[in-house]
C-alpha atoms as a PDB file:
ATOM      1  CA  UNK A   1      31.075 -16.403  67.168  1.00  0.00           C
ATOM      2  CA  UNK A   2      29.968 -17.971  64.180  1.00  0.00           C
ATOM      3  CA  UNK A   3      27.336 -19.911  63.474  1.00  0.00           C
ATOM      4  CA  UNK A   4      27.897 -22.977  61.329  1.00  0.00           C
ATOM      5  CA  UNK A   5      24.903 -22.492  59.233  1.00  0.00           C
ATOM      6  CA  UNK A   6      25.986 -19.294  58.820  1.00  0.00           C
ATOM      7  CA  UNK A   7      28.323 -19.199  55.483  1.00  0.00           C
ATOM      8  CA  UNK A   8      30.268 -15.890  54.761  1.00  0.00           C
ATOM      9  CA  UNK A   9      29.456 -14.383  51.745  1.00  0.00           C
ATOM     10  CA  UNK A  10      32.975 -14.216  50.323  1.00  0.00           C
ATOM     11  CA  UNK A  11      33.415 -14.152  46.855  1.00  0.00           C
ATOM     12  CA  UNK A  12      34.691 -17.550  45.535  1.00  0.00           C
ATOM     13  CA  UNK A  13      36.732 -17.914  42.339  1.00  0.00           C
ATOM     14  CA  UNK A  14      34.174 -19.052  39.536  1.00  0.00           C
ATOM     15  CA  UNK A  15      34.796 -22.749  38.124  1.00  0.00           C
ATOM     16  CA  UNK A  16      35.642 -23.277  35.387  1.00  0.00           C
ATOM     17  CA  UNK A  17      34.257 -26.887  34.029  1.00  0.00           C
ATOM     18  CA  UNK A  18      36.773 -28.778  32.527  1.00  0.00           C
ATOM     19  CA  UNK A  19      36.099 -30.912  29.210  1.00  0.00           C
ATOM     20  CA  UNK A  20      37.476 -34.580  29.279  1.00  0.00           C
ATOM     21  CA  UNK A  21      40.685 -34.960  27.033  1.00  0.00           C
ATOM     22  CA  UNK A  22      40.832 -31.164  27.356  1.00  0.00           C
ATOM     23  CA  UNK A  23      44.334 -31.062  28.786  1.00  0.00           C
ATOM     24  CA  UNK A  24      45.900 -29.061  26.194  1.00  0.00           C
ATOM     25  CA  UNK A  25      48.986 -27.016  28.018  1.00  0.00           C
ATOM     26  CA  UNK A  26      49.946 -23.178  26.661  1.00  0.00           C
ATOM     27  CA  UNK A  27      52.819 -25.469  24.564  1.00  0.00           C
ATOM     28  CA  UNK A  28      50.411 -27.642  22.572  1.00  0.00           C
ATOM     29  CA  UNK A  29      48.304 -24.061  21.737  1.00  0.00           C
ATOM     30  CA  UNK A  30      51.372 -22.591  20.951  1.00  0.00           C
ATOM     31  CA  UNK A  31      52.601 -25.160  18.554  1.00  0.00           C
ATOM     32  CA  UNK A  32      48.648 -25.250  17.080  1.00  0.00           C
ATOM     33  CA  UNK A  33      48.997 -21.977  16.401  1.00  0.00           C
ATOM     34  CA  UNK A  34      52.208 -22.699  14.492  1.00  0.00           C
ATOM     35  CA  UNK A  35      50.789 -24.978  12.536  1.00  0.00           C
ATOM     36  CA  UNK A  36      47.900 -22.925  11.446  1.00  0.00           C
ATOM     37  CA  UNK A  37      50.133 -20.188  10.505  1.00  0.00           C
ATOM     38  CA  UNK A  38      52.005 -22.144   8.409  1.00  0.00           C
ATOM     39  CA  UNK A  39      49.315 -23.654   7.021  1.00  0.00           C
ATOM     40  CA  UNK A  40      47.894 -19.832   6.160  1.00  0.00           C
ATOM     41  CA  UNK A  41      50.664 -19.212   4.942  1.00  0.00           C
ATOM     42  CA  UNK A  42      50.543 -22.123   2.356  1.00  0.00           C
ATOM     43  CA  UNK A  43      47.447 -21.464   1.254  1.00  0.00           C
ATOM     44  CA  UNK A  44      47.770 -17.468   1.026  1.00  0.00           C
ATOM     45  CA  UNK A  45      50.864 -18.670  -1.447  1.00  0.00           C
ATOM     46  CA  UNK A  46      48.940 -20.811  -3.667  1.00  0.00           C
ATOM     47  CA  UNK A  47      45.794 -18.283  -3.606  1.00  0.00           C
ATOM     48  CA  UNK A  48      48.721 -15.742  -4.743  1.00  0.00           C
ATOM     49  CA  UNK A  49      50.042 -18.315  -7.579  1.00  0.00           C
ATOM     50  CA  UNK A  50      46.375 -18.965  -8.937  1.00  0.00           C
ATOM     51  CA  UNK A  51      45.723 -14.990  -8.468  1.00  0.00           C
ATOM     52  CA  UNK A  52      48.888 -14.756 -10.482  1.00  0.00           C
ATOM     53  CA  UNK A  53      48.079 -17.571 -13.051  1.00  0.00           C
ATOM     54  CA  UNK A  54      44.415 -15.685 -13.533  1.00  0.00           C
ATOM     55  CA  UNK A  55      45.518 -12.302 -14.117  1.00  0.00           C
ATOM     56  CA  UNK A  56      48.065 -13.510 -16.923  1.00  0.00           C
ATOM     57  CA  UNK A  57      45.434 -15.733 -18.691  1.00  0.00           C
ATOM     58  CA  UNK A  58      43.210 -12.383 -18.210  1.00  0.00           C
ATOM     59  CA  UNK A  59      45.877 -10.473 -20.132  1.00  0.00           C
ATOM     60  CA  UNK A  60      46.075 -13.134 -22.650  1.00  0.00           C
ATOM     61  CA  UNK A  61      42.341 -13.080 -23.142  1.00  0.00           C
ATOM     62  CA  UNK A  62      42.392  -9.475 -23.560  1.00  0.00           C
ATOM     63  CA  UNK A  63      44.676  -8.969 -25.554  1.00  0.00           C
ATOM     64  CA  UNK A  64      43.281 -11.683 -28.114  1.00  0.00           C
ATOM     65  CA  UNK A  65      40.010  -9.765 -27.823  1.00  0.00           C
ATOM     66  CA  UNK A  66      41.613  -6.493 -29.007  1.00  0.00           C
ATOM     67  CA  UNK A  67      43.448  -7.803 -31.833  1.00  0.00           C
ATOM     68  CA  UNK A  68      40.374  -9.742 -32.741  1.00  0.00           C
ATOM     69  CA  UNK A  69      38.387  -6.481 -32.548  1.00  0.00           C
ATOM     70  CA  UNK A  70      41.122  -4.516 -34.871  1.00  0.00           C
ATOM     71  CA  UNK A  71      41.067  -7.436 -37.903  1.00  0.00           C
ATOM     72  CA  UNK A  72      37.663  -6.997 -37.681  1.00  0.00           C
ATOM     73  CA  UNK A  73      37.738  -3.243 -38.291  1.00  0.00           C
ATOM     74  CA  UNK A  74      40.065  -4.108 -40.848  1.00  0.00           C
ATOM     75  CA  UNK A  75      38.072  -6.173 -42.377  1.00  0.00           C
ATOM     76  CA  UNK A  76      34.895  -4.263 -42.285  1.00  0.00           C
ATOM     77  CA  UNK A  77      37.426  -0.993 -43.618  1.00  0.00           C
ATOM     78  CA  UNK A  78      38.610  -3.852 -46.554  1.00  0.00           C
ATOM     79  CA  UNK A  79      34.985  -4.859 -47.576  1.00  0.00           C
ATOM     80  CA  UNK A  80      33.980  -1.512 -47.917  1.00  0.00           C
ATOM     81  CA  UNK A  81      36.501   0.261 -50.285  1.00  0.00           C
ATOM     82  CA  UNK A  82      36.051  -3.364 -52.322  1.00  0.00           C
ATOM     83  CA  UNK A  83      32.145  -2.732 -52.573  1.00  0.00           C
ATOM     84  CA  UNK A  84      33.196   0.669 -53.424  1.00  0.00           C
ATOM     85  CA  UNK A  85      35.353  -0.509 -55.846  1.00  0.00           C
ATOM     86  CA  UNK A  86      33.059  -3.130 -57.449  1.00  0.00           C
ATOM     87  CA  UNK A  87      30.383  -0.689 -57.844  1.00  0.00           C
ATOM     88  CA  UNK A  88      33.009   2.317 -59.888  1.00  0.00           C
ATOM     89  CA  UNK A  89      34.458  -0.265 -61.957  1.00  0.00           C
ATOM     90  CA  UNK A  90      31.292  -1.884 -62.999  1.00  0.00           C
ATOM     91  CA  UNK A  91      29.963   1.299 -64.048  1.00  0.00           C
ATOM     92  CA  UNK A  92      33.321   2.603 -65.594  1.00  0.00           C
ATOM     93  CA  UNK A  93      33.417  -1.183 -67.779  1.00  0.00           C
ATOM     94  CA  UNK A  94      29.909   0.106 -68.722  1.00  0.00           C
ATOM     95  CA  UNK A  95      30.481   3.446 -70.010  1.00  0.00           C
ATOM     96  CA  UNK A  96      33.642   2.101 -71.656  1.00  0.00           C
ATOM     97  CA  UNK A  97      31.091  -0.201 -73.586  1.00  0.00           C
ATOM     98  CA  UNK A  98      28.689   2.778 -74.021  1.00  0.00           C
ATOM     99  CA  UNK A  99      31.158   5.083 -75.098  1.00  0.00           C
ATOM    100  CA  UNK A 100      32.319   3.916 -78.834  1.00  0.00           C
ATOM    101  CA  UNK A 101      28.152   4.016 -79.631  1.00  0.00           C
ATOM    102  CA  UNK A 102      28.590   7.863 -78.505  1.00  0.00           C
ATOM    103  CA  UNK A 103      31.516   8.407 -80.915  1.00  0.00           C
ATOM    104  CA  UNK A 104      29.639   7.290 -84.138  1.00  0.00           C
ATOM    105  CA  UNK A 105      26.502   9.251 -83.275  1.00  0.00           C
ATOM    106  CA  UNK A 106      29.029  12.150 -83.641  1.00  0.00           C
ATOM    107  CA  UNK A 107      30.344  10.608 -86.408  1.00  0.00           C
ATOM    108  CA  UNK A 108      27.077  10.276 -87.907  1.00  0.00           C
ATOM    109  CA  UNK A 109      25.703  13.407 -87.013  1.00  0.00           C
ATOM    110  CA  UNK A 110      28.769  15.460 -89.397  1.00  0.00           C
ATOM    111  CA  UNK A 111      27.427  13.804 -92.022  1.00  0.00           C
ATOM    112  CA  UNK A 112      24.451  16.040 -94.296  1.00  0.00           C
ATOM    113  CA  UNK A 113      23.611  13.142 -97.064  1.00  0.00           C
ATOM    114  CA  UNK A 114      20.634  11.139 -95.899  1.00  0.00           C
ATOM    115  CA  UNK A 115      22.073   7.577 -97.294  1.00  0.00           C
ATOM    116  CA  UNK A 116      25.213   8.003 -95.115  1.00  0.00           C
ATOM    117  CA  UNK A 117      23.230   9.177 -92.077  1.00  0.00           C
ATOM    118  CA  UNK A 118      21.058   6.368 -91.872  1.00  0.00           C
ATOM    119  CA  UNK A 119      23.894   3.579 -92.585  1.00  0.00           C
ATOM    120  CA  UNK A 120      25.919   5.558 -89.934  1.00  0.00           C
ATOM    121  CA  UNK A 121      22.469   5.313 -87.630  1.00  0.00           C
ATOM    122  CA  UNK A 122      22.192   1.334 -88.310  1.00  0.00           C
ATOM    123  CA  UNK A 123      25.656   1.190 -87.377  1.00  0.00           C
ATOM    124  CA  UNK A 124      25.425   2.401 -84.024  1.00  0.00           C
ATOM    125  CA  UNK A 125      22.558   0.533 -83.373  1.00  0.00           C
ATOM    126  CA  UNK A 126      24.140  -2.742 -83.755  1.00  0.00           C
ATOM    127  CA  UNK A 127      26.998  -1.361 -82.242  1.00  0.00           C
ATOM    128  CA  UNK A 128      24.639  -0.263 -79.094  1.00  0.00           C
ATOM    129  CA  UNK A 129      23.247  -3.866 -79.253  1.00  0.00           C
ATOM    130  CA  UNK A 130      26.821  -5.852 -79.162  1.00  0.00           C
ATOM    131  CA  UNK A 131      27.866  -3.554 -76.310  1.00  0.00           C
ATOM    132  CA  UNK A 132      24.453  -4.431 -74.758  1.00  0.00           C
ATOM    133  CA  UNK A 133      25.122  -8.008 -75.246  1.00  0.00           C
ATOM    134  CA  UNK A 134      28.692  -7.962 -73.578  1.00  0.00           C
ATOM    135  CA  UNK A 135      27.170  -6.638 -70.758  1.00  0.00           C
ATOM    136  CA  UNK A 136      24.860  -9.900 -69.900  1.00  0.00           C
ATOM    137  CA  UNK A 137      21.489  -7.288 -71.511  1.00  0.00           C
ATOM    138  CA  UNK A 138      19.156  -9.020 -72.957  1.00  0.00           C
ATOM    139  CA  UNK A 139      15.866  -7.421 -74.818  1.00  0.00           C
ATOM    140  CA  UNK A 140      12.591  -8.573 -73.140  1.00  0.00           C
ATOM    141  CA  UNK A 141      10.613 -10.918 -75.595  1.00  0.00           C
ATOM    142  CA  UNK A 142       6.865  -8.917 -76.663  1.00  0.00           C
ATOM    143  CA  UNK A 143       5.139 -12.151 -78.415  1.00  0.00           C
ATOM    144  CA  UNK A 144       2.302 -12.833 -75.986  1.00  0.00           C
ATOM    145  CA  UNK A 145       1.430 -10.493 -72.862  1.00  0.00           C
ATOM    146  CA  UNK A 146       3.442 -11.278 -69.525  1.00  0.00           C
ATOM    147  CA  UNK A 147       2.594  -8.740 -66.447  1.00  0.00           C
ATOM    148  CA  UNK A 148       5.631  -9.851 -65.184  1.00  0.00           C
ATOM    149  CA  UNK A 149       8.120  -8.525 -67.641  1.00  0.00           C
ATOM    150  CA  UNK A 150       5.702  -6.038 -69.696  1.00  0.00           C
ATOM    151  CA  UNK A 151       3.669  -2.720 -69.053  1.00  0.00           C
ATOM    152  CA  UNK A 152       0.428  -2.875 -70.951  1.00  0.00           C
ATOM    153  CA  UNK A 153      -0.524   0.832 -71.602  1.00  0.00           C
ATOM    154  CA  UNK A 154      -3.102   0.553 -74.179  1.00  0.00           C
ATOM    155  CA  UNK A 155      -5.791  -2.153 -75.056  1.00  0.00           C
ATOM    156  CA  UNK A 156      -7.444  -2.944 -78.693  1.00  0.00           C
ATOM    157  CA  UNK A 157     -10.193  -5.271 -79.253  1.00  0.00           C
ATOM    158  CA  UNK A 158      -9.017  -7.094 -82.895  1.00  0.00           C
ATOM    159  CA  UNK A 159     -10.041 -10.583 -83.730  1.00  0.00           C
ATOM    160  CA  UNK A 160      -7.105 -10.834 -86.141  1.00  0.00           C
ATOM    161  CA  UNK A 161      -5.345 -11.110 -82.690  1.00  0.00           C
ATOM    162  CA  UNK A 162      -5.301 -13.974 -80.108  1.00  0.00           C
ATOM    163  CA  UNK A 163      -5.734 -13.589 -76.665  1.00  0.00           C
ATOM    164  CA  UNK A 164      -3.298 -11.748 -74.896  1.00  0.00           C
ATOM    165  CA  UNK A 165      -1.210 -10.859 -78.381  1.00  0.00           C
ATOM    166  CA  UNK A 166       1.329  -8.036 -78.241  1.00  0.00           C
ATOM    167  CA  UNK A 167       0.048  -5.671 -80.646  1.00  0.00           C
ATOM    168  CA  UNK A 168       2.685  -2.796 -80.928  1.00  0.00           C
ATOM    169  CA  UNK A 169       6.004  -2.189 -79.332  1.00  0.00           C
ATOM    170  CA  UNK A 170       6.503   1.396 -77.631  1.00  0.00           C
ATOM    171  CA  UNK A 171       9.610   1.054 -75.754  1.00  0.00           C
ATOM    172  CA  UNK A 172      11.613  -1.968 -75.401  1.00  0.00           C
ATOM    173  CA  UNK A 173      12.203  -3.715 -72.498  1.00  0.00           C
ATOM    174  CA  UNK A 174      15.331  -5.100 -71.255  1.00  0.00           C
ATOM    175  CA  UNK A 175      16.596  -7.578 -68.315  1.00  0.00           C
ATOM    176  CA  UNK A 176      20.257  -8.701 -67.244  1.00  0.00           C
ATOM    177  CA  UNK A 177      19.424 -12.228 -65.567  1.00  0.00           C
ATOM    178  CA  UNK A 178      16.146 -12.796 -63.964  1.00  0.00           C
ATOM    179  CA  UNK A 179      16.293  -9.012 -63.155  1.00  0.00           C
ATOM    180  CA  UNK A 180      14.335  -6.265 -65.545  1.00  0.00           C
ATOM    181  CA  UNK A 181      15.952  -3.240 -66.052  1.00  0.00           C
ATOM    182  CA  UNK A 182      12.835  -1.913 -67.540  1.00  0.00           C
ATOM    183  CA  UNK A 183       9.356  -3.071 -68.489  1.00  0.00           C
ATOM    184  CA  UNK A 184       8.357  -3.410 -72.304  1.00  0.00           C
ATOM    185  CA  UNK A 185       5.727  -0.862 -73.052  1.00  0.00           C
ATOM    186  CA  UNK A 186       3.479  -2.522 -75.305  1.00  0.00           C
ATOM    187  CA  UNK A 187      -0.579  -2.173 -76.664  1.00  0.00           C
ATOM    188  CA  UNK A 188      -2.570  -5.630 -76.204  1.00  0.00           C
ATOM    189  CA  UNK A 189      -4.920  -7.450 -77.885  1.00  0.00           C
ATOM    190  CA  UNK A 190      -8.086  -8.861 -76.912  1.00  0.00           C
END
């Protein structure tokens, strides 16, 4: 026989503790689970719609960005046959100038009487000049010495001079604007 202190070592189903309020039946899970999945579903839909929504605006974006990007390279394509185009017609408008002064040197040069050469000579010079003059050339003035606008190349000490006096003239100098096209090459005084 048994003892009563003795206890059988029989394996006993574990308990499982049991939460106040938790009384929730396979039916209420089921329907929670429901509910969930619907919910899921909801939001997978609208995540879809605003996936949707993004990838469109994306497209939109890009394809802004590419025709941005091609009137650009239009642009840049434009402005460079223009500069190109500035640049051949200025100089064409200035051999066109230059070109009549080329035609009377000829002109000149047939002649063999001295008289007419020089008068033909004169002529082309103030012809030279007015074309000079259309194009916005101006001679440099050689009155008193400026570093900025003349290239002093010889020196004389002369009292009949002031300070800083152009003496002689070498080679003319000419500007268009406030830029020089070439120095004045001139001898100063003192």
């Amino acid at each position: 026989m048994m003892n009563p202190d003795e206890t059988l070592n029989e394996p006993t189903a574990p308990e499982t503790p049991v939460e106040e309020g938790a009384t929730d039946t396979a039916e209420e899970k089921k329907a929670d689970d429901v509910k969930g999945s619907k919910k899921a579903k909801k939001e997978n839909a609208e995540l879809k719609e605003k996936l949707a929504a993004a990838e469109t605006e994306l497209a939109e974006q890009k394809d802004k960005y590419l025709r941005l990007l091609a009137e650009y390279d239009n642009f840049r394509r434009r402005s460079q046959k223009e500069k190109e185009s500035i640049y051949s017609d200025a100089y064409g408008e200035a051999l066109k100038a230059l070109l009549p002064v080329a035609d009377n040197l000829e002109l000149a040069a047939r002649y063999d009487q001295g008289d007419k050469v020089m008068e033909g000579v004169k002529m082309v010079l103030n012809q030279l000049h007015d074309a000079l003059t259309k194009m916005g050339i101006e001679e440099i003035e050689t009155e008193t010495f400026d570093p900025n606008v003349h290239n002093a190349v010889m020196h004389v000490e002369d009292d009949a001079y002031g300070e800083g006096a152009v003496v002689e003239v070498f080679q003319k100098g000419y500007r268009k604007g406030d830029k020089i096209i070439r120095h004045a090459m001139v001898k100063v005084a003192n």
